[in-house]
C-alpha atoms as a PDB file:
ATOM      1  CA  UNK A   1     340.717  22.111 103.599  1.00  0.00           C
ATOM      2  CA  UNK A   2     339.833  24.745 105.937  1.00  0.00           C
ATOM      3  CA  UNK A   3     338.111  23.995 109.452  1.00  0.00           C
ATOM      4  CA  UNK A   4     335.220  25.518 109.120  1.00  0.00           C
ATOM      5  CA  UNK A   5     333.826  26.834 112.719  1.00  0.00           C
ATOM      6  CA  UNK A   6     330.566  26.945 113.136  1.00  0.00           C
ATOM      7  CA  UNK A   7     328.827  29.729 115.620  1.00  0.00           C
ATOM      8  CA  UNK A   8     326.785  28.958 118.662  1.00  0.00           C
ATOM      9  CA  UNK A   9     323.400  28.878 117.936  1.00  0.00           C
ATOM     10  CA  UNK A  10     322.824  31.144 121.644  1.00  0.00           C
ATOM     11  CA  UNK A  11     324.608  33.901 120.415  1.00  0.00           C
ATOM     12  CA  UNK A  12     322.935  33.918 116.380  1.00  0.00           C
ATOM     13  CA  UNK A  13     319.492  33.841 118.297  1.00  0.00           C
ATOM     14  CA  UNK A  14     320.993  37.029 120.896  1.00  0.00           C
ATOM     15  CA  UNK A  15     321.960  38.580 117.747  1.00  0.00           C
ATOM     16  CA  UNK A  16     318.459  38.711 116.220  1.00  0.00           C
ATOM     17  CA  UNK A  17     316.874  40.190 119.777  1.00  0.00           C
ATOM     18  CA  UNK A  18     319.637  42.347 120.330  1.00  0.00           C
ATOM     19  CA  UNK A  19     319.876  41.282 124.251  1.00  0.00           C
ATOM     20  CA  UNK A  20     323.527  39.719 123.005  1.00  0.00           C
ATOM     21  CA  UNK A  21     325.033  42.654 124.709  1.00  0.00           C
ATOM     22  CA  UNK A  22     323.108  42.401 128.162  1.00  0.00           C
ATOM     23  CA  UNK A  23     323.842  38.370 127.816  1.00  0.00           C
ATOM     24  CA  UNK A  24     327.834  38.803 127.951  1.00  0.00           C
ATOM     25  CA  UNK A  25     327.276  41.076 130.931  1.00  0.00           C
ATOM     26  CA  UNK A  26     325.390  38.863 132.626  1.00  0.00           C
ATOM     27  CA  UNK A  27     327.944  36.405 131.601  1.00  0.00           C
ATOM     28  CA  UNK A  28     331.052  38.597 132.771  1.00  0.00           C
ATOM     29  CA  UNK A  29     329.509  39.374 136.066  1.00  0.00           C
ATOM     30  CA  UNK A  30     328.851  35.685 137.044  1.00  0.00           C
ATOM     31  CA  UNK A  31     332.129  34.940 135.897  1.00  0.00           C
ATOM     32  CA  UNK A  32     333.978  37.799 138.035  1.00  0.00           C
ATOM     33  CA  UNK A  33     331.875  36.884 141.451  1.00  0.00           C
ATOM     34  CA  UNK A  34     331.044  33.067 140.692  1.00  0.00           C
ATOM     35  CA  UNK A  35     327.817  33.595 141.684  1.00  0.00           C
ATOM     36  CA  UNK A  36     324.788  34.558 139.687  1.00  0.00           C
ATOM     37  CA  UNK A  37     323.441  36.292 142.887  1.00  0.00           C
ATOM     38  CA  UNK A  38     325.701  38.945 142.894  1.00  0.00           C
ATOM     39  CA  UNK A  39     324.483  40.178 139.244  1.00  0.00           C
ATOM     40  CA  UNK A  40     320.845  40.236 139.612  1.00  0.00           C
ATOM     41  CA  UNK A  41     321.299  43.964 138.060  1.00  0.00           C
ATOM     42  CA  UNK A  42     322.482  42.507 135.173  1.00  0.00           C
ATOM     43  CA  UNK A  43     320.252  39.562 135.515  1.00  0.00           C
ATOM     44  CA  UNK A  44     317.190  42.270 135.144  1.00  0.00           C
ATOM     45  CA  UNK A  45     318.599  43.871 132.230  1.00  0.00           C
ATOM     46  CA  UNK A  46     318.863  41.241 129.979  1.00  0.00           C
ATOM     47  CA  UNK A  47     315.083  39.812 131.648  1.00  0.00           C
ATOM     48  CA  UNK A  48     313.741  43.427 130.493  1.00  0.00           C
ATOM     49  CA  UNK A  49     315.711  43.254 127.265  1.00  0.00           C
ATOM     50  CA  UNK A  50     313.952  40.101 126.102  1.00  0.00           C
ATOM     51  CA  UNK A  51     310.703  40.820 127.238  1.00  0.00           C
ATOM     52  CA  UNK A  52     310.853  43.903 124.861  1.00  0.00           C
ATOM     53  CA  UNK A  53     311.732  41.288 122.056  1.00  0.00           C
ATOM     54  CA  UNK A  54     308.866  39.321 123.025  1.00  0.00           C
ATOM     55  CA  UNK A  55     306.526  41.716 122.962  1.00  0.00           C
ATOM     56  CA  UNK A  56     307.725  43.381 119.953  1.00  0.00           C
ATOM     57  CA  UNK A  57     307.288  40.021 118.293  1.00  0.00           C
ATOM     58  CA  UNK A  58     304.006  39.346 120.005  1.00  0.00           C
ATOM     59  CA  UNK A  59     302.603  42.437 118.619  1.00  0.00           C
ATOM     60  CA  UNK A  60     304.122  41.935 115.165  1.00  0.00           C
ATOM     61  CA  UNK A  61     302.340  38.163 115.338  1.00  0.00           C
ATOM     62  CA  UNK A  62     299.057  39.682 116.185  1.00  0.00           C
ATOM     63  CA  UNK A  63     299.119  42.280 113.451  1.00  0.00           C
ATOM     64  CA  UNK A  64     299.393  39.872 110.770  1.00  0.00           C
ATOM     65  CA  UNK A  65     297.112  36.952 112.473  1.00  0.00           C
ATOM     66  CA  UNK A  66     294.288  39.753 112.276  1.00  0.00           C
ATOM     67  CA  UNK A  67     295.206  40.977 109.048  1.00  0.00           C
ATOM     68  CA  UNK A  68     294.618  36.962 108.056  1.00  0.00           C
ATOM     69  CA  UNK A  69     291.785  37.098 109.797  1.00  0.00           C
ATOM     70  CA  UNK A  70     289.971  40.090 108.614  1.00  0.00           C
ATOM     71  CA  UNK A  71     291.218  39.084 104.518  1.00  0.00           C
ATOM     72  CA  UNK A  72     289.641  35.653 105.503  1.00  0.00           C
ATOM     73  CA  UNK A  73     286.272  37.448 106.826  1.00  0.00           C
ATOM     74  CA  UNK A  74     286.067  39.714 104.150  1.00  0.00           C
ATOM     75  CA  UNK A  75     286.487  36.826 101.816  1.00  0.00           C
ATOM     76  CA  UNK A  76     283.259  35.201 102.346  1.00  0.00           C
ATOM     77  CA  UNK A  77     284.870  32.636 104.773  1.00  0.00           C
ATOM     78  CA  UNK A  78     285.828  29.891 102.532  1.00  0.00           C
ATOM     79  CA  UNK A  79     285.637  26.707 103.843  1.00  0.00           C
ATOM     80  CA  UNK A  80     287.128  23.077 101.486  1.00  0.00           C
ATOM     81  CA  UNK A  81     285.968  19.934 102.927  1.00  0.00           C
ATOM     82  CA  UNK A  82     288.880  17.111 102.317  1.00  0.00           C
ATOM     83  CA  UNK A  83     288.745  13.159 103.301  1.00  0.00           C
ATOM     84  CA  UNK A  84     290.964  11.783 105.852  1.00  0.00           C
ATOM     85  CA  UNK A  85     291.436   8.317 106.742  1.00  0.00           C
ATOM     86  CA  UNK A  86     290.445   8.374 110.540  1.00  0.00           C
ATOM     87  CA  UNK A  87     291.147   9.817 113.736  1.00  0.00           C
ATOM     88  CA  UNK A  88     295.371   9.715 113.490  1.00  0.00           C
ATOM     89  CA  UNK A  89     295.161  11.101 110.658  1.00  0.00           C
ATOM     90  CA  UNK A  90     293.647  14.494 111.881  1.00  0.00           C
ATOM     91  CA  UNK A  91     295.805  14.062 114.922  1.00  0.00           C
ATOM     92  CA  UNK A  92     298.683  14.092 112.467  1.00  0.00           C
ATOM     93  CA  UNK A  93     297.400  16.940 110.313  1.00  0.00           C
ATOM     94  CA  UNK A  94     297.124  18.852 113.885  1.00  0.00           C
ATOM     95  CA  UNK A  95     300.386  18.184 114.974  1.00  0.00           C
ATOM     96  CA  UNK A  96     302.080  19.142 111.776  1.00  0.00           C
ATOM     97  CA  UNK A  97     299.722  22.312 111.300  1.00  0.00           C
ATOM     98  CA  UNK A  98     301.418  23.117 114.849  1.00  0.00           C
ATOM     99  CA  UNK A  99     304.412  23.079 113.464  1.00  0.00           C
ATOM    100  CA  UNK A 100     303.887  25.266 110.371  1.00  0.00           C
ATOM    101  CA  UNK A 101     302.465  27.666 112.613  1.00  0.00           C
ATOM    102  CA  UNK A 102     298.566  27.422 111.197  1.00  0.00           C
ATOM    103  CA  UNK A 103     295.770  27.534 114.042  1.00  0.00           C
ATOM    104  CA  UNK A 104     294.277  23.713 113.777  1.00  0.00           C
ATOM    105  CA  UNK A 105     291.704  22.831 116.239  1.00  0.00           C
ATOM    106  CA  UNK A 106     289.651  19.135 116.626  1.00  0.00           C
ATOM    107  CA  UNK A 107     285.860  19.593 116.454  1.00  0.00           C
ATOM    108  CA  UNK A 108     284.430  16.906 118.816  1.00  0.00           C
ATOM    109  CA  UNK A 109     280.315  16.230 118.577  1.00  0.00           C
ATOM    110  CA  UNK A 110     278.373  17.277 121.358  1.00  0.00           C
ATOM    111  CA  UNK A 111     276.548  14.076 121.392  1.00  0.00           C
ATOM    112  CA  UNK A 112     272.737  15.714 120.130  1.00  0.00           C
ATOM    113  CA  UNK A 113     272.526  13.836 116.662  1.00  0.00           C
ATOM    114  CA  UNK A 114     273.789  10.347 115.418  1.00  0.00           C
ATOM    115  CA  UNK A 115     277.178  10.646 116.786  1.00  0.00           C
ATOM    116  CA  UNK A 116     278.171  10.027 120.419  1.00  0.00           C
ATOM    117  CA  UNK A 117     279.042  12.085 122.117  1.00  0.00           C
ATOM    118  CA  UNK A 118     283.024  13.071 122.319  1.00  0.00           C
ATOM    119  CA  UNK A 119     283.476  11.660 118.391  1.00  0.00           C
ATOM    120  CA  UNK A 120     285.695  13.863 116.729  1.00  0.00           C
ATOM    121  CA  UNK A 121     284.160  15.043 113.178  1.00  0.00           C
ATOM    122  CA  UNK A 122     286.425  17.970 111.636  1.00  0.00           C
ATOM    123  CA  UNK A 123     289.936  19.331 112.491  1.00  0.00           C
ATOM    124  CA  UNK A 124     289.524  23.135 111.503  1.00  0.00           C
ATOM    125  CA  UNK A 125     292.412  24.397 109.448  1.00  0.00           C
ATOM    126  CA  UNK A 126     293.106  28.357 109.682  1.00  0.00           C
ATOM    127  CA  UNK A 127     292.519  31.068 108.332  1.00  0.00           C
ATOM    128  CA  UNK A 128     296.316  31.159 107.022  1.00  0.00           C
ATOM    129  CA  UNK A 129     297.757  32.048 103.626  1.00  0.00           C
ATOM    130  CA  UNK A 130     296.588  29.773 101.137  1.00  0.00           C
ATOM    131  CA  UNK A 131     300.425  29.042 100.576  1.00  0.00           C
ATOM    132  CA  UNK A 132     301.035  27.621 104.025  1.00  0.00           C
ATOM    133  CA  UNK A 133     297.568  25.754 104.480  1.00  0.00           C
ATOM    134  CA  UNK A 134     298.317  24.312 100.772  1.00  0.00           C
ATOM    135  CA  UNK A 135     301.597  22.539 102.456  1.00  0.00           C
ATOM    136  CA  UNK A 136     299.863  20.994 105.090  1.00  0.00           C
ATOM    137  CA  UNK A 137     296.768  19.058 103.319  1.00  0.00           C
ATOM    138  CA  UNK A 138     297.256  19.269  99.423  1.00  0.00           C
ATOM    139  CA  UNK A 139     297.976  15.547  99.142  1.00  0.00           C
ATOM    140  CA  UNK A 140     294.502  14.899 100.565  1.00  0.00           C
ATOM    141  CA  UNK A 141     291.215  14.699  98.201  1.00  0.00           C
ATOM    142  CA  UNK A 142     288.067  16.651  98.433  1.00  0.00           C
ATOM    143  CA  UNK A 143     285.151  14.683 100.347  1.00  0.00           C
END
């Protein structure tokens, strides 16, 4: 059977930014002086090369978050109100919304009705696609 080799996950993720060619520089530099001092040229290049990637992404982000937004506005502002079974469980729907990417925020009471103050009462969910929000909580029931 054939050894299969498998590629350094550094250089797929260069690929994709396409700062892979300002990384090997940087990388031949420190390896012809043995000191990363000696390259900060280099060093600046590849800085400026990423930040470019990261903002391109940024902006990319930010165009579809308010596309979401607006489509969510627009929409009426739906709003489904589903039963957990306590505190860890919203801290758990919050961590894995976090992880899907979806904006999930803890509503804690202010303290001016029945509840004390501090007592959380609602983790917000969104706006996101229906497909990715539908992941994260369609195993729980409607209140």
């Amino acid at each position: 059977m054939p050894e299969v080799i498998e590629q350094d996950p550094i250089d797929l993720m260069l690929k994709k930014t396409g700062c892979i060619d300002y990384h090997y520089r940087v990388q031949e530099c420190i390896a012809e002086f043995g000191d990363w001092r000696h390259c900060q040229n280099k060093v600046q290049d590849f800085k400026a090369c990423m930040q470019k990637y990261v903002d391109a992404q940024n902006q990319n982000a930010n165009k579809e978050t308010q596309a979401i937004l607006e489509l969510w506005l627009a929409s009426g502002q739906p709003k489904i109100v589903l039963r957990v079974g306590g505190y860890n469980d919203l801290i758990t729907l919050q961590d894995e919304a976090k992880k899907l990417g979806i904006l999930a925020v803890i509503v804690y009471d202010a303290g001016h009705t029945q509840l004390d103050a501090g007592t959380a009462t609602v983790l917000g969910i969104g706006p996101d696609k229906n497909s990715k929000i539908n992941k994260l909580v369609s195993h729980l029931n409607l209140l």
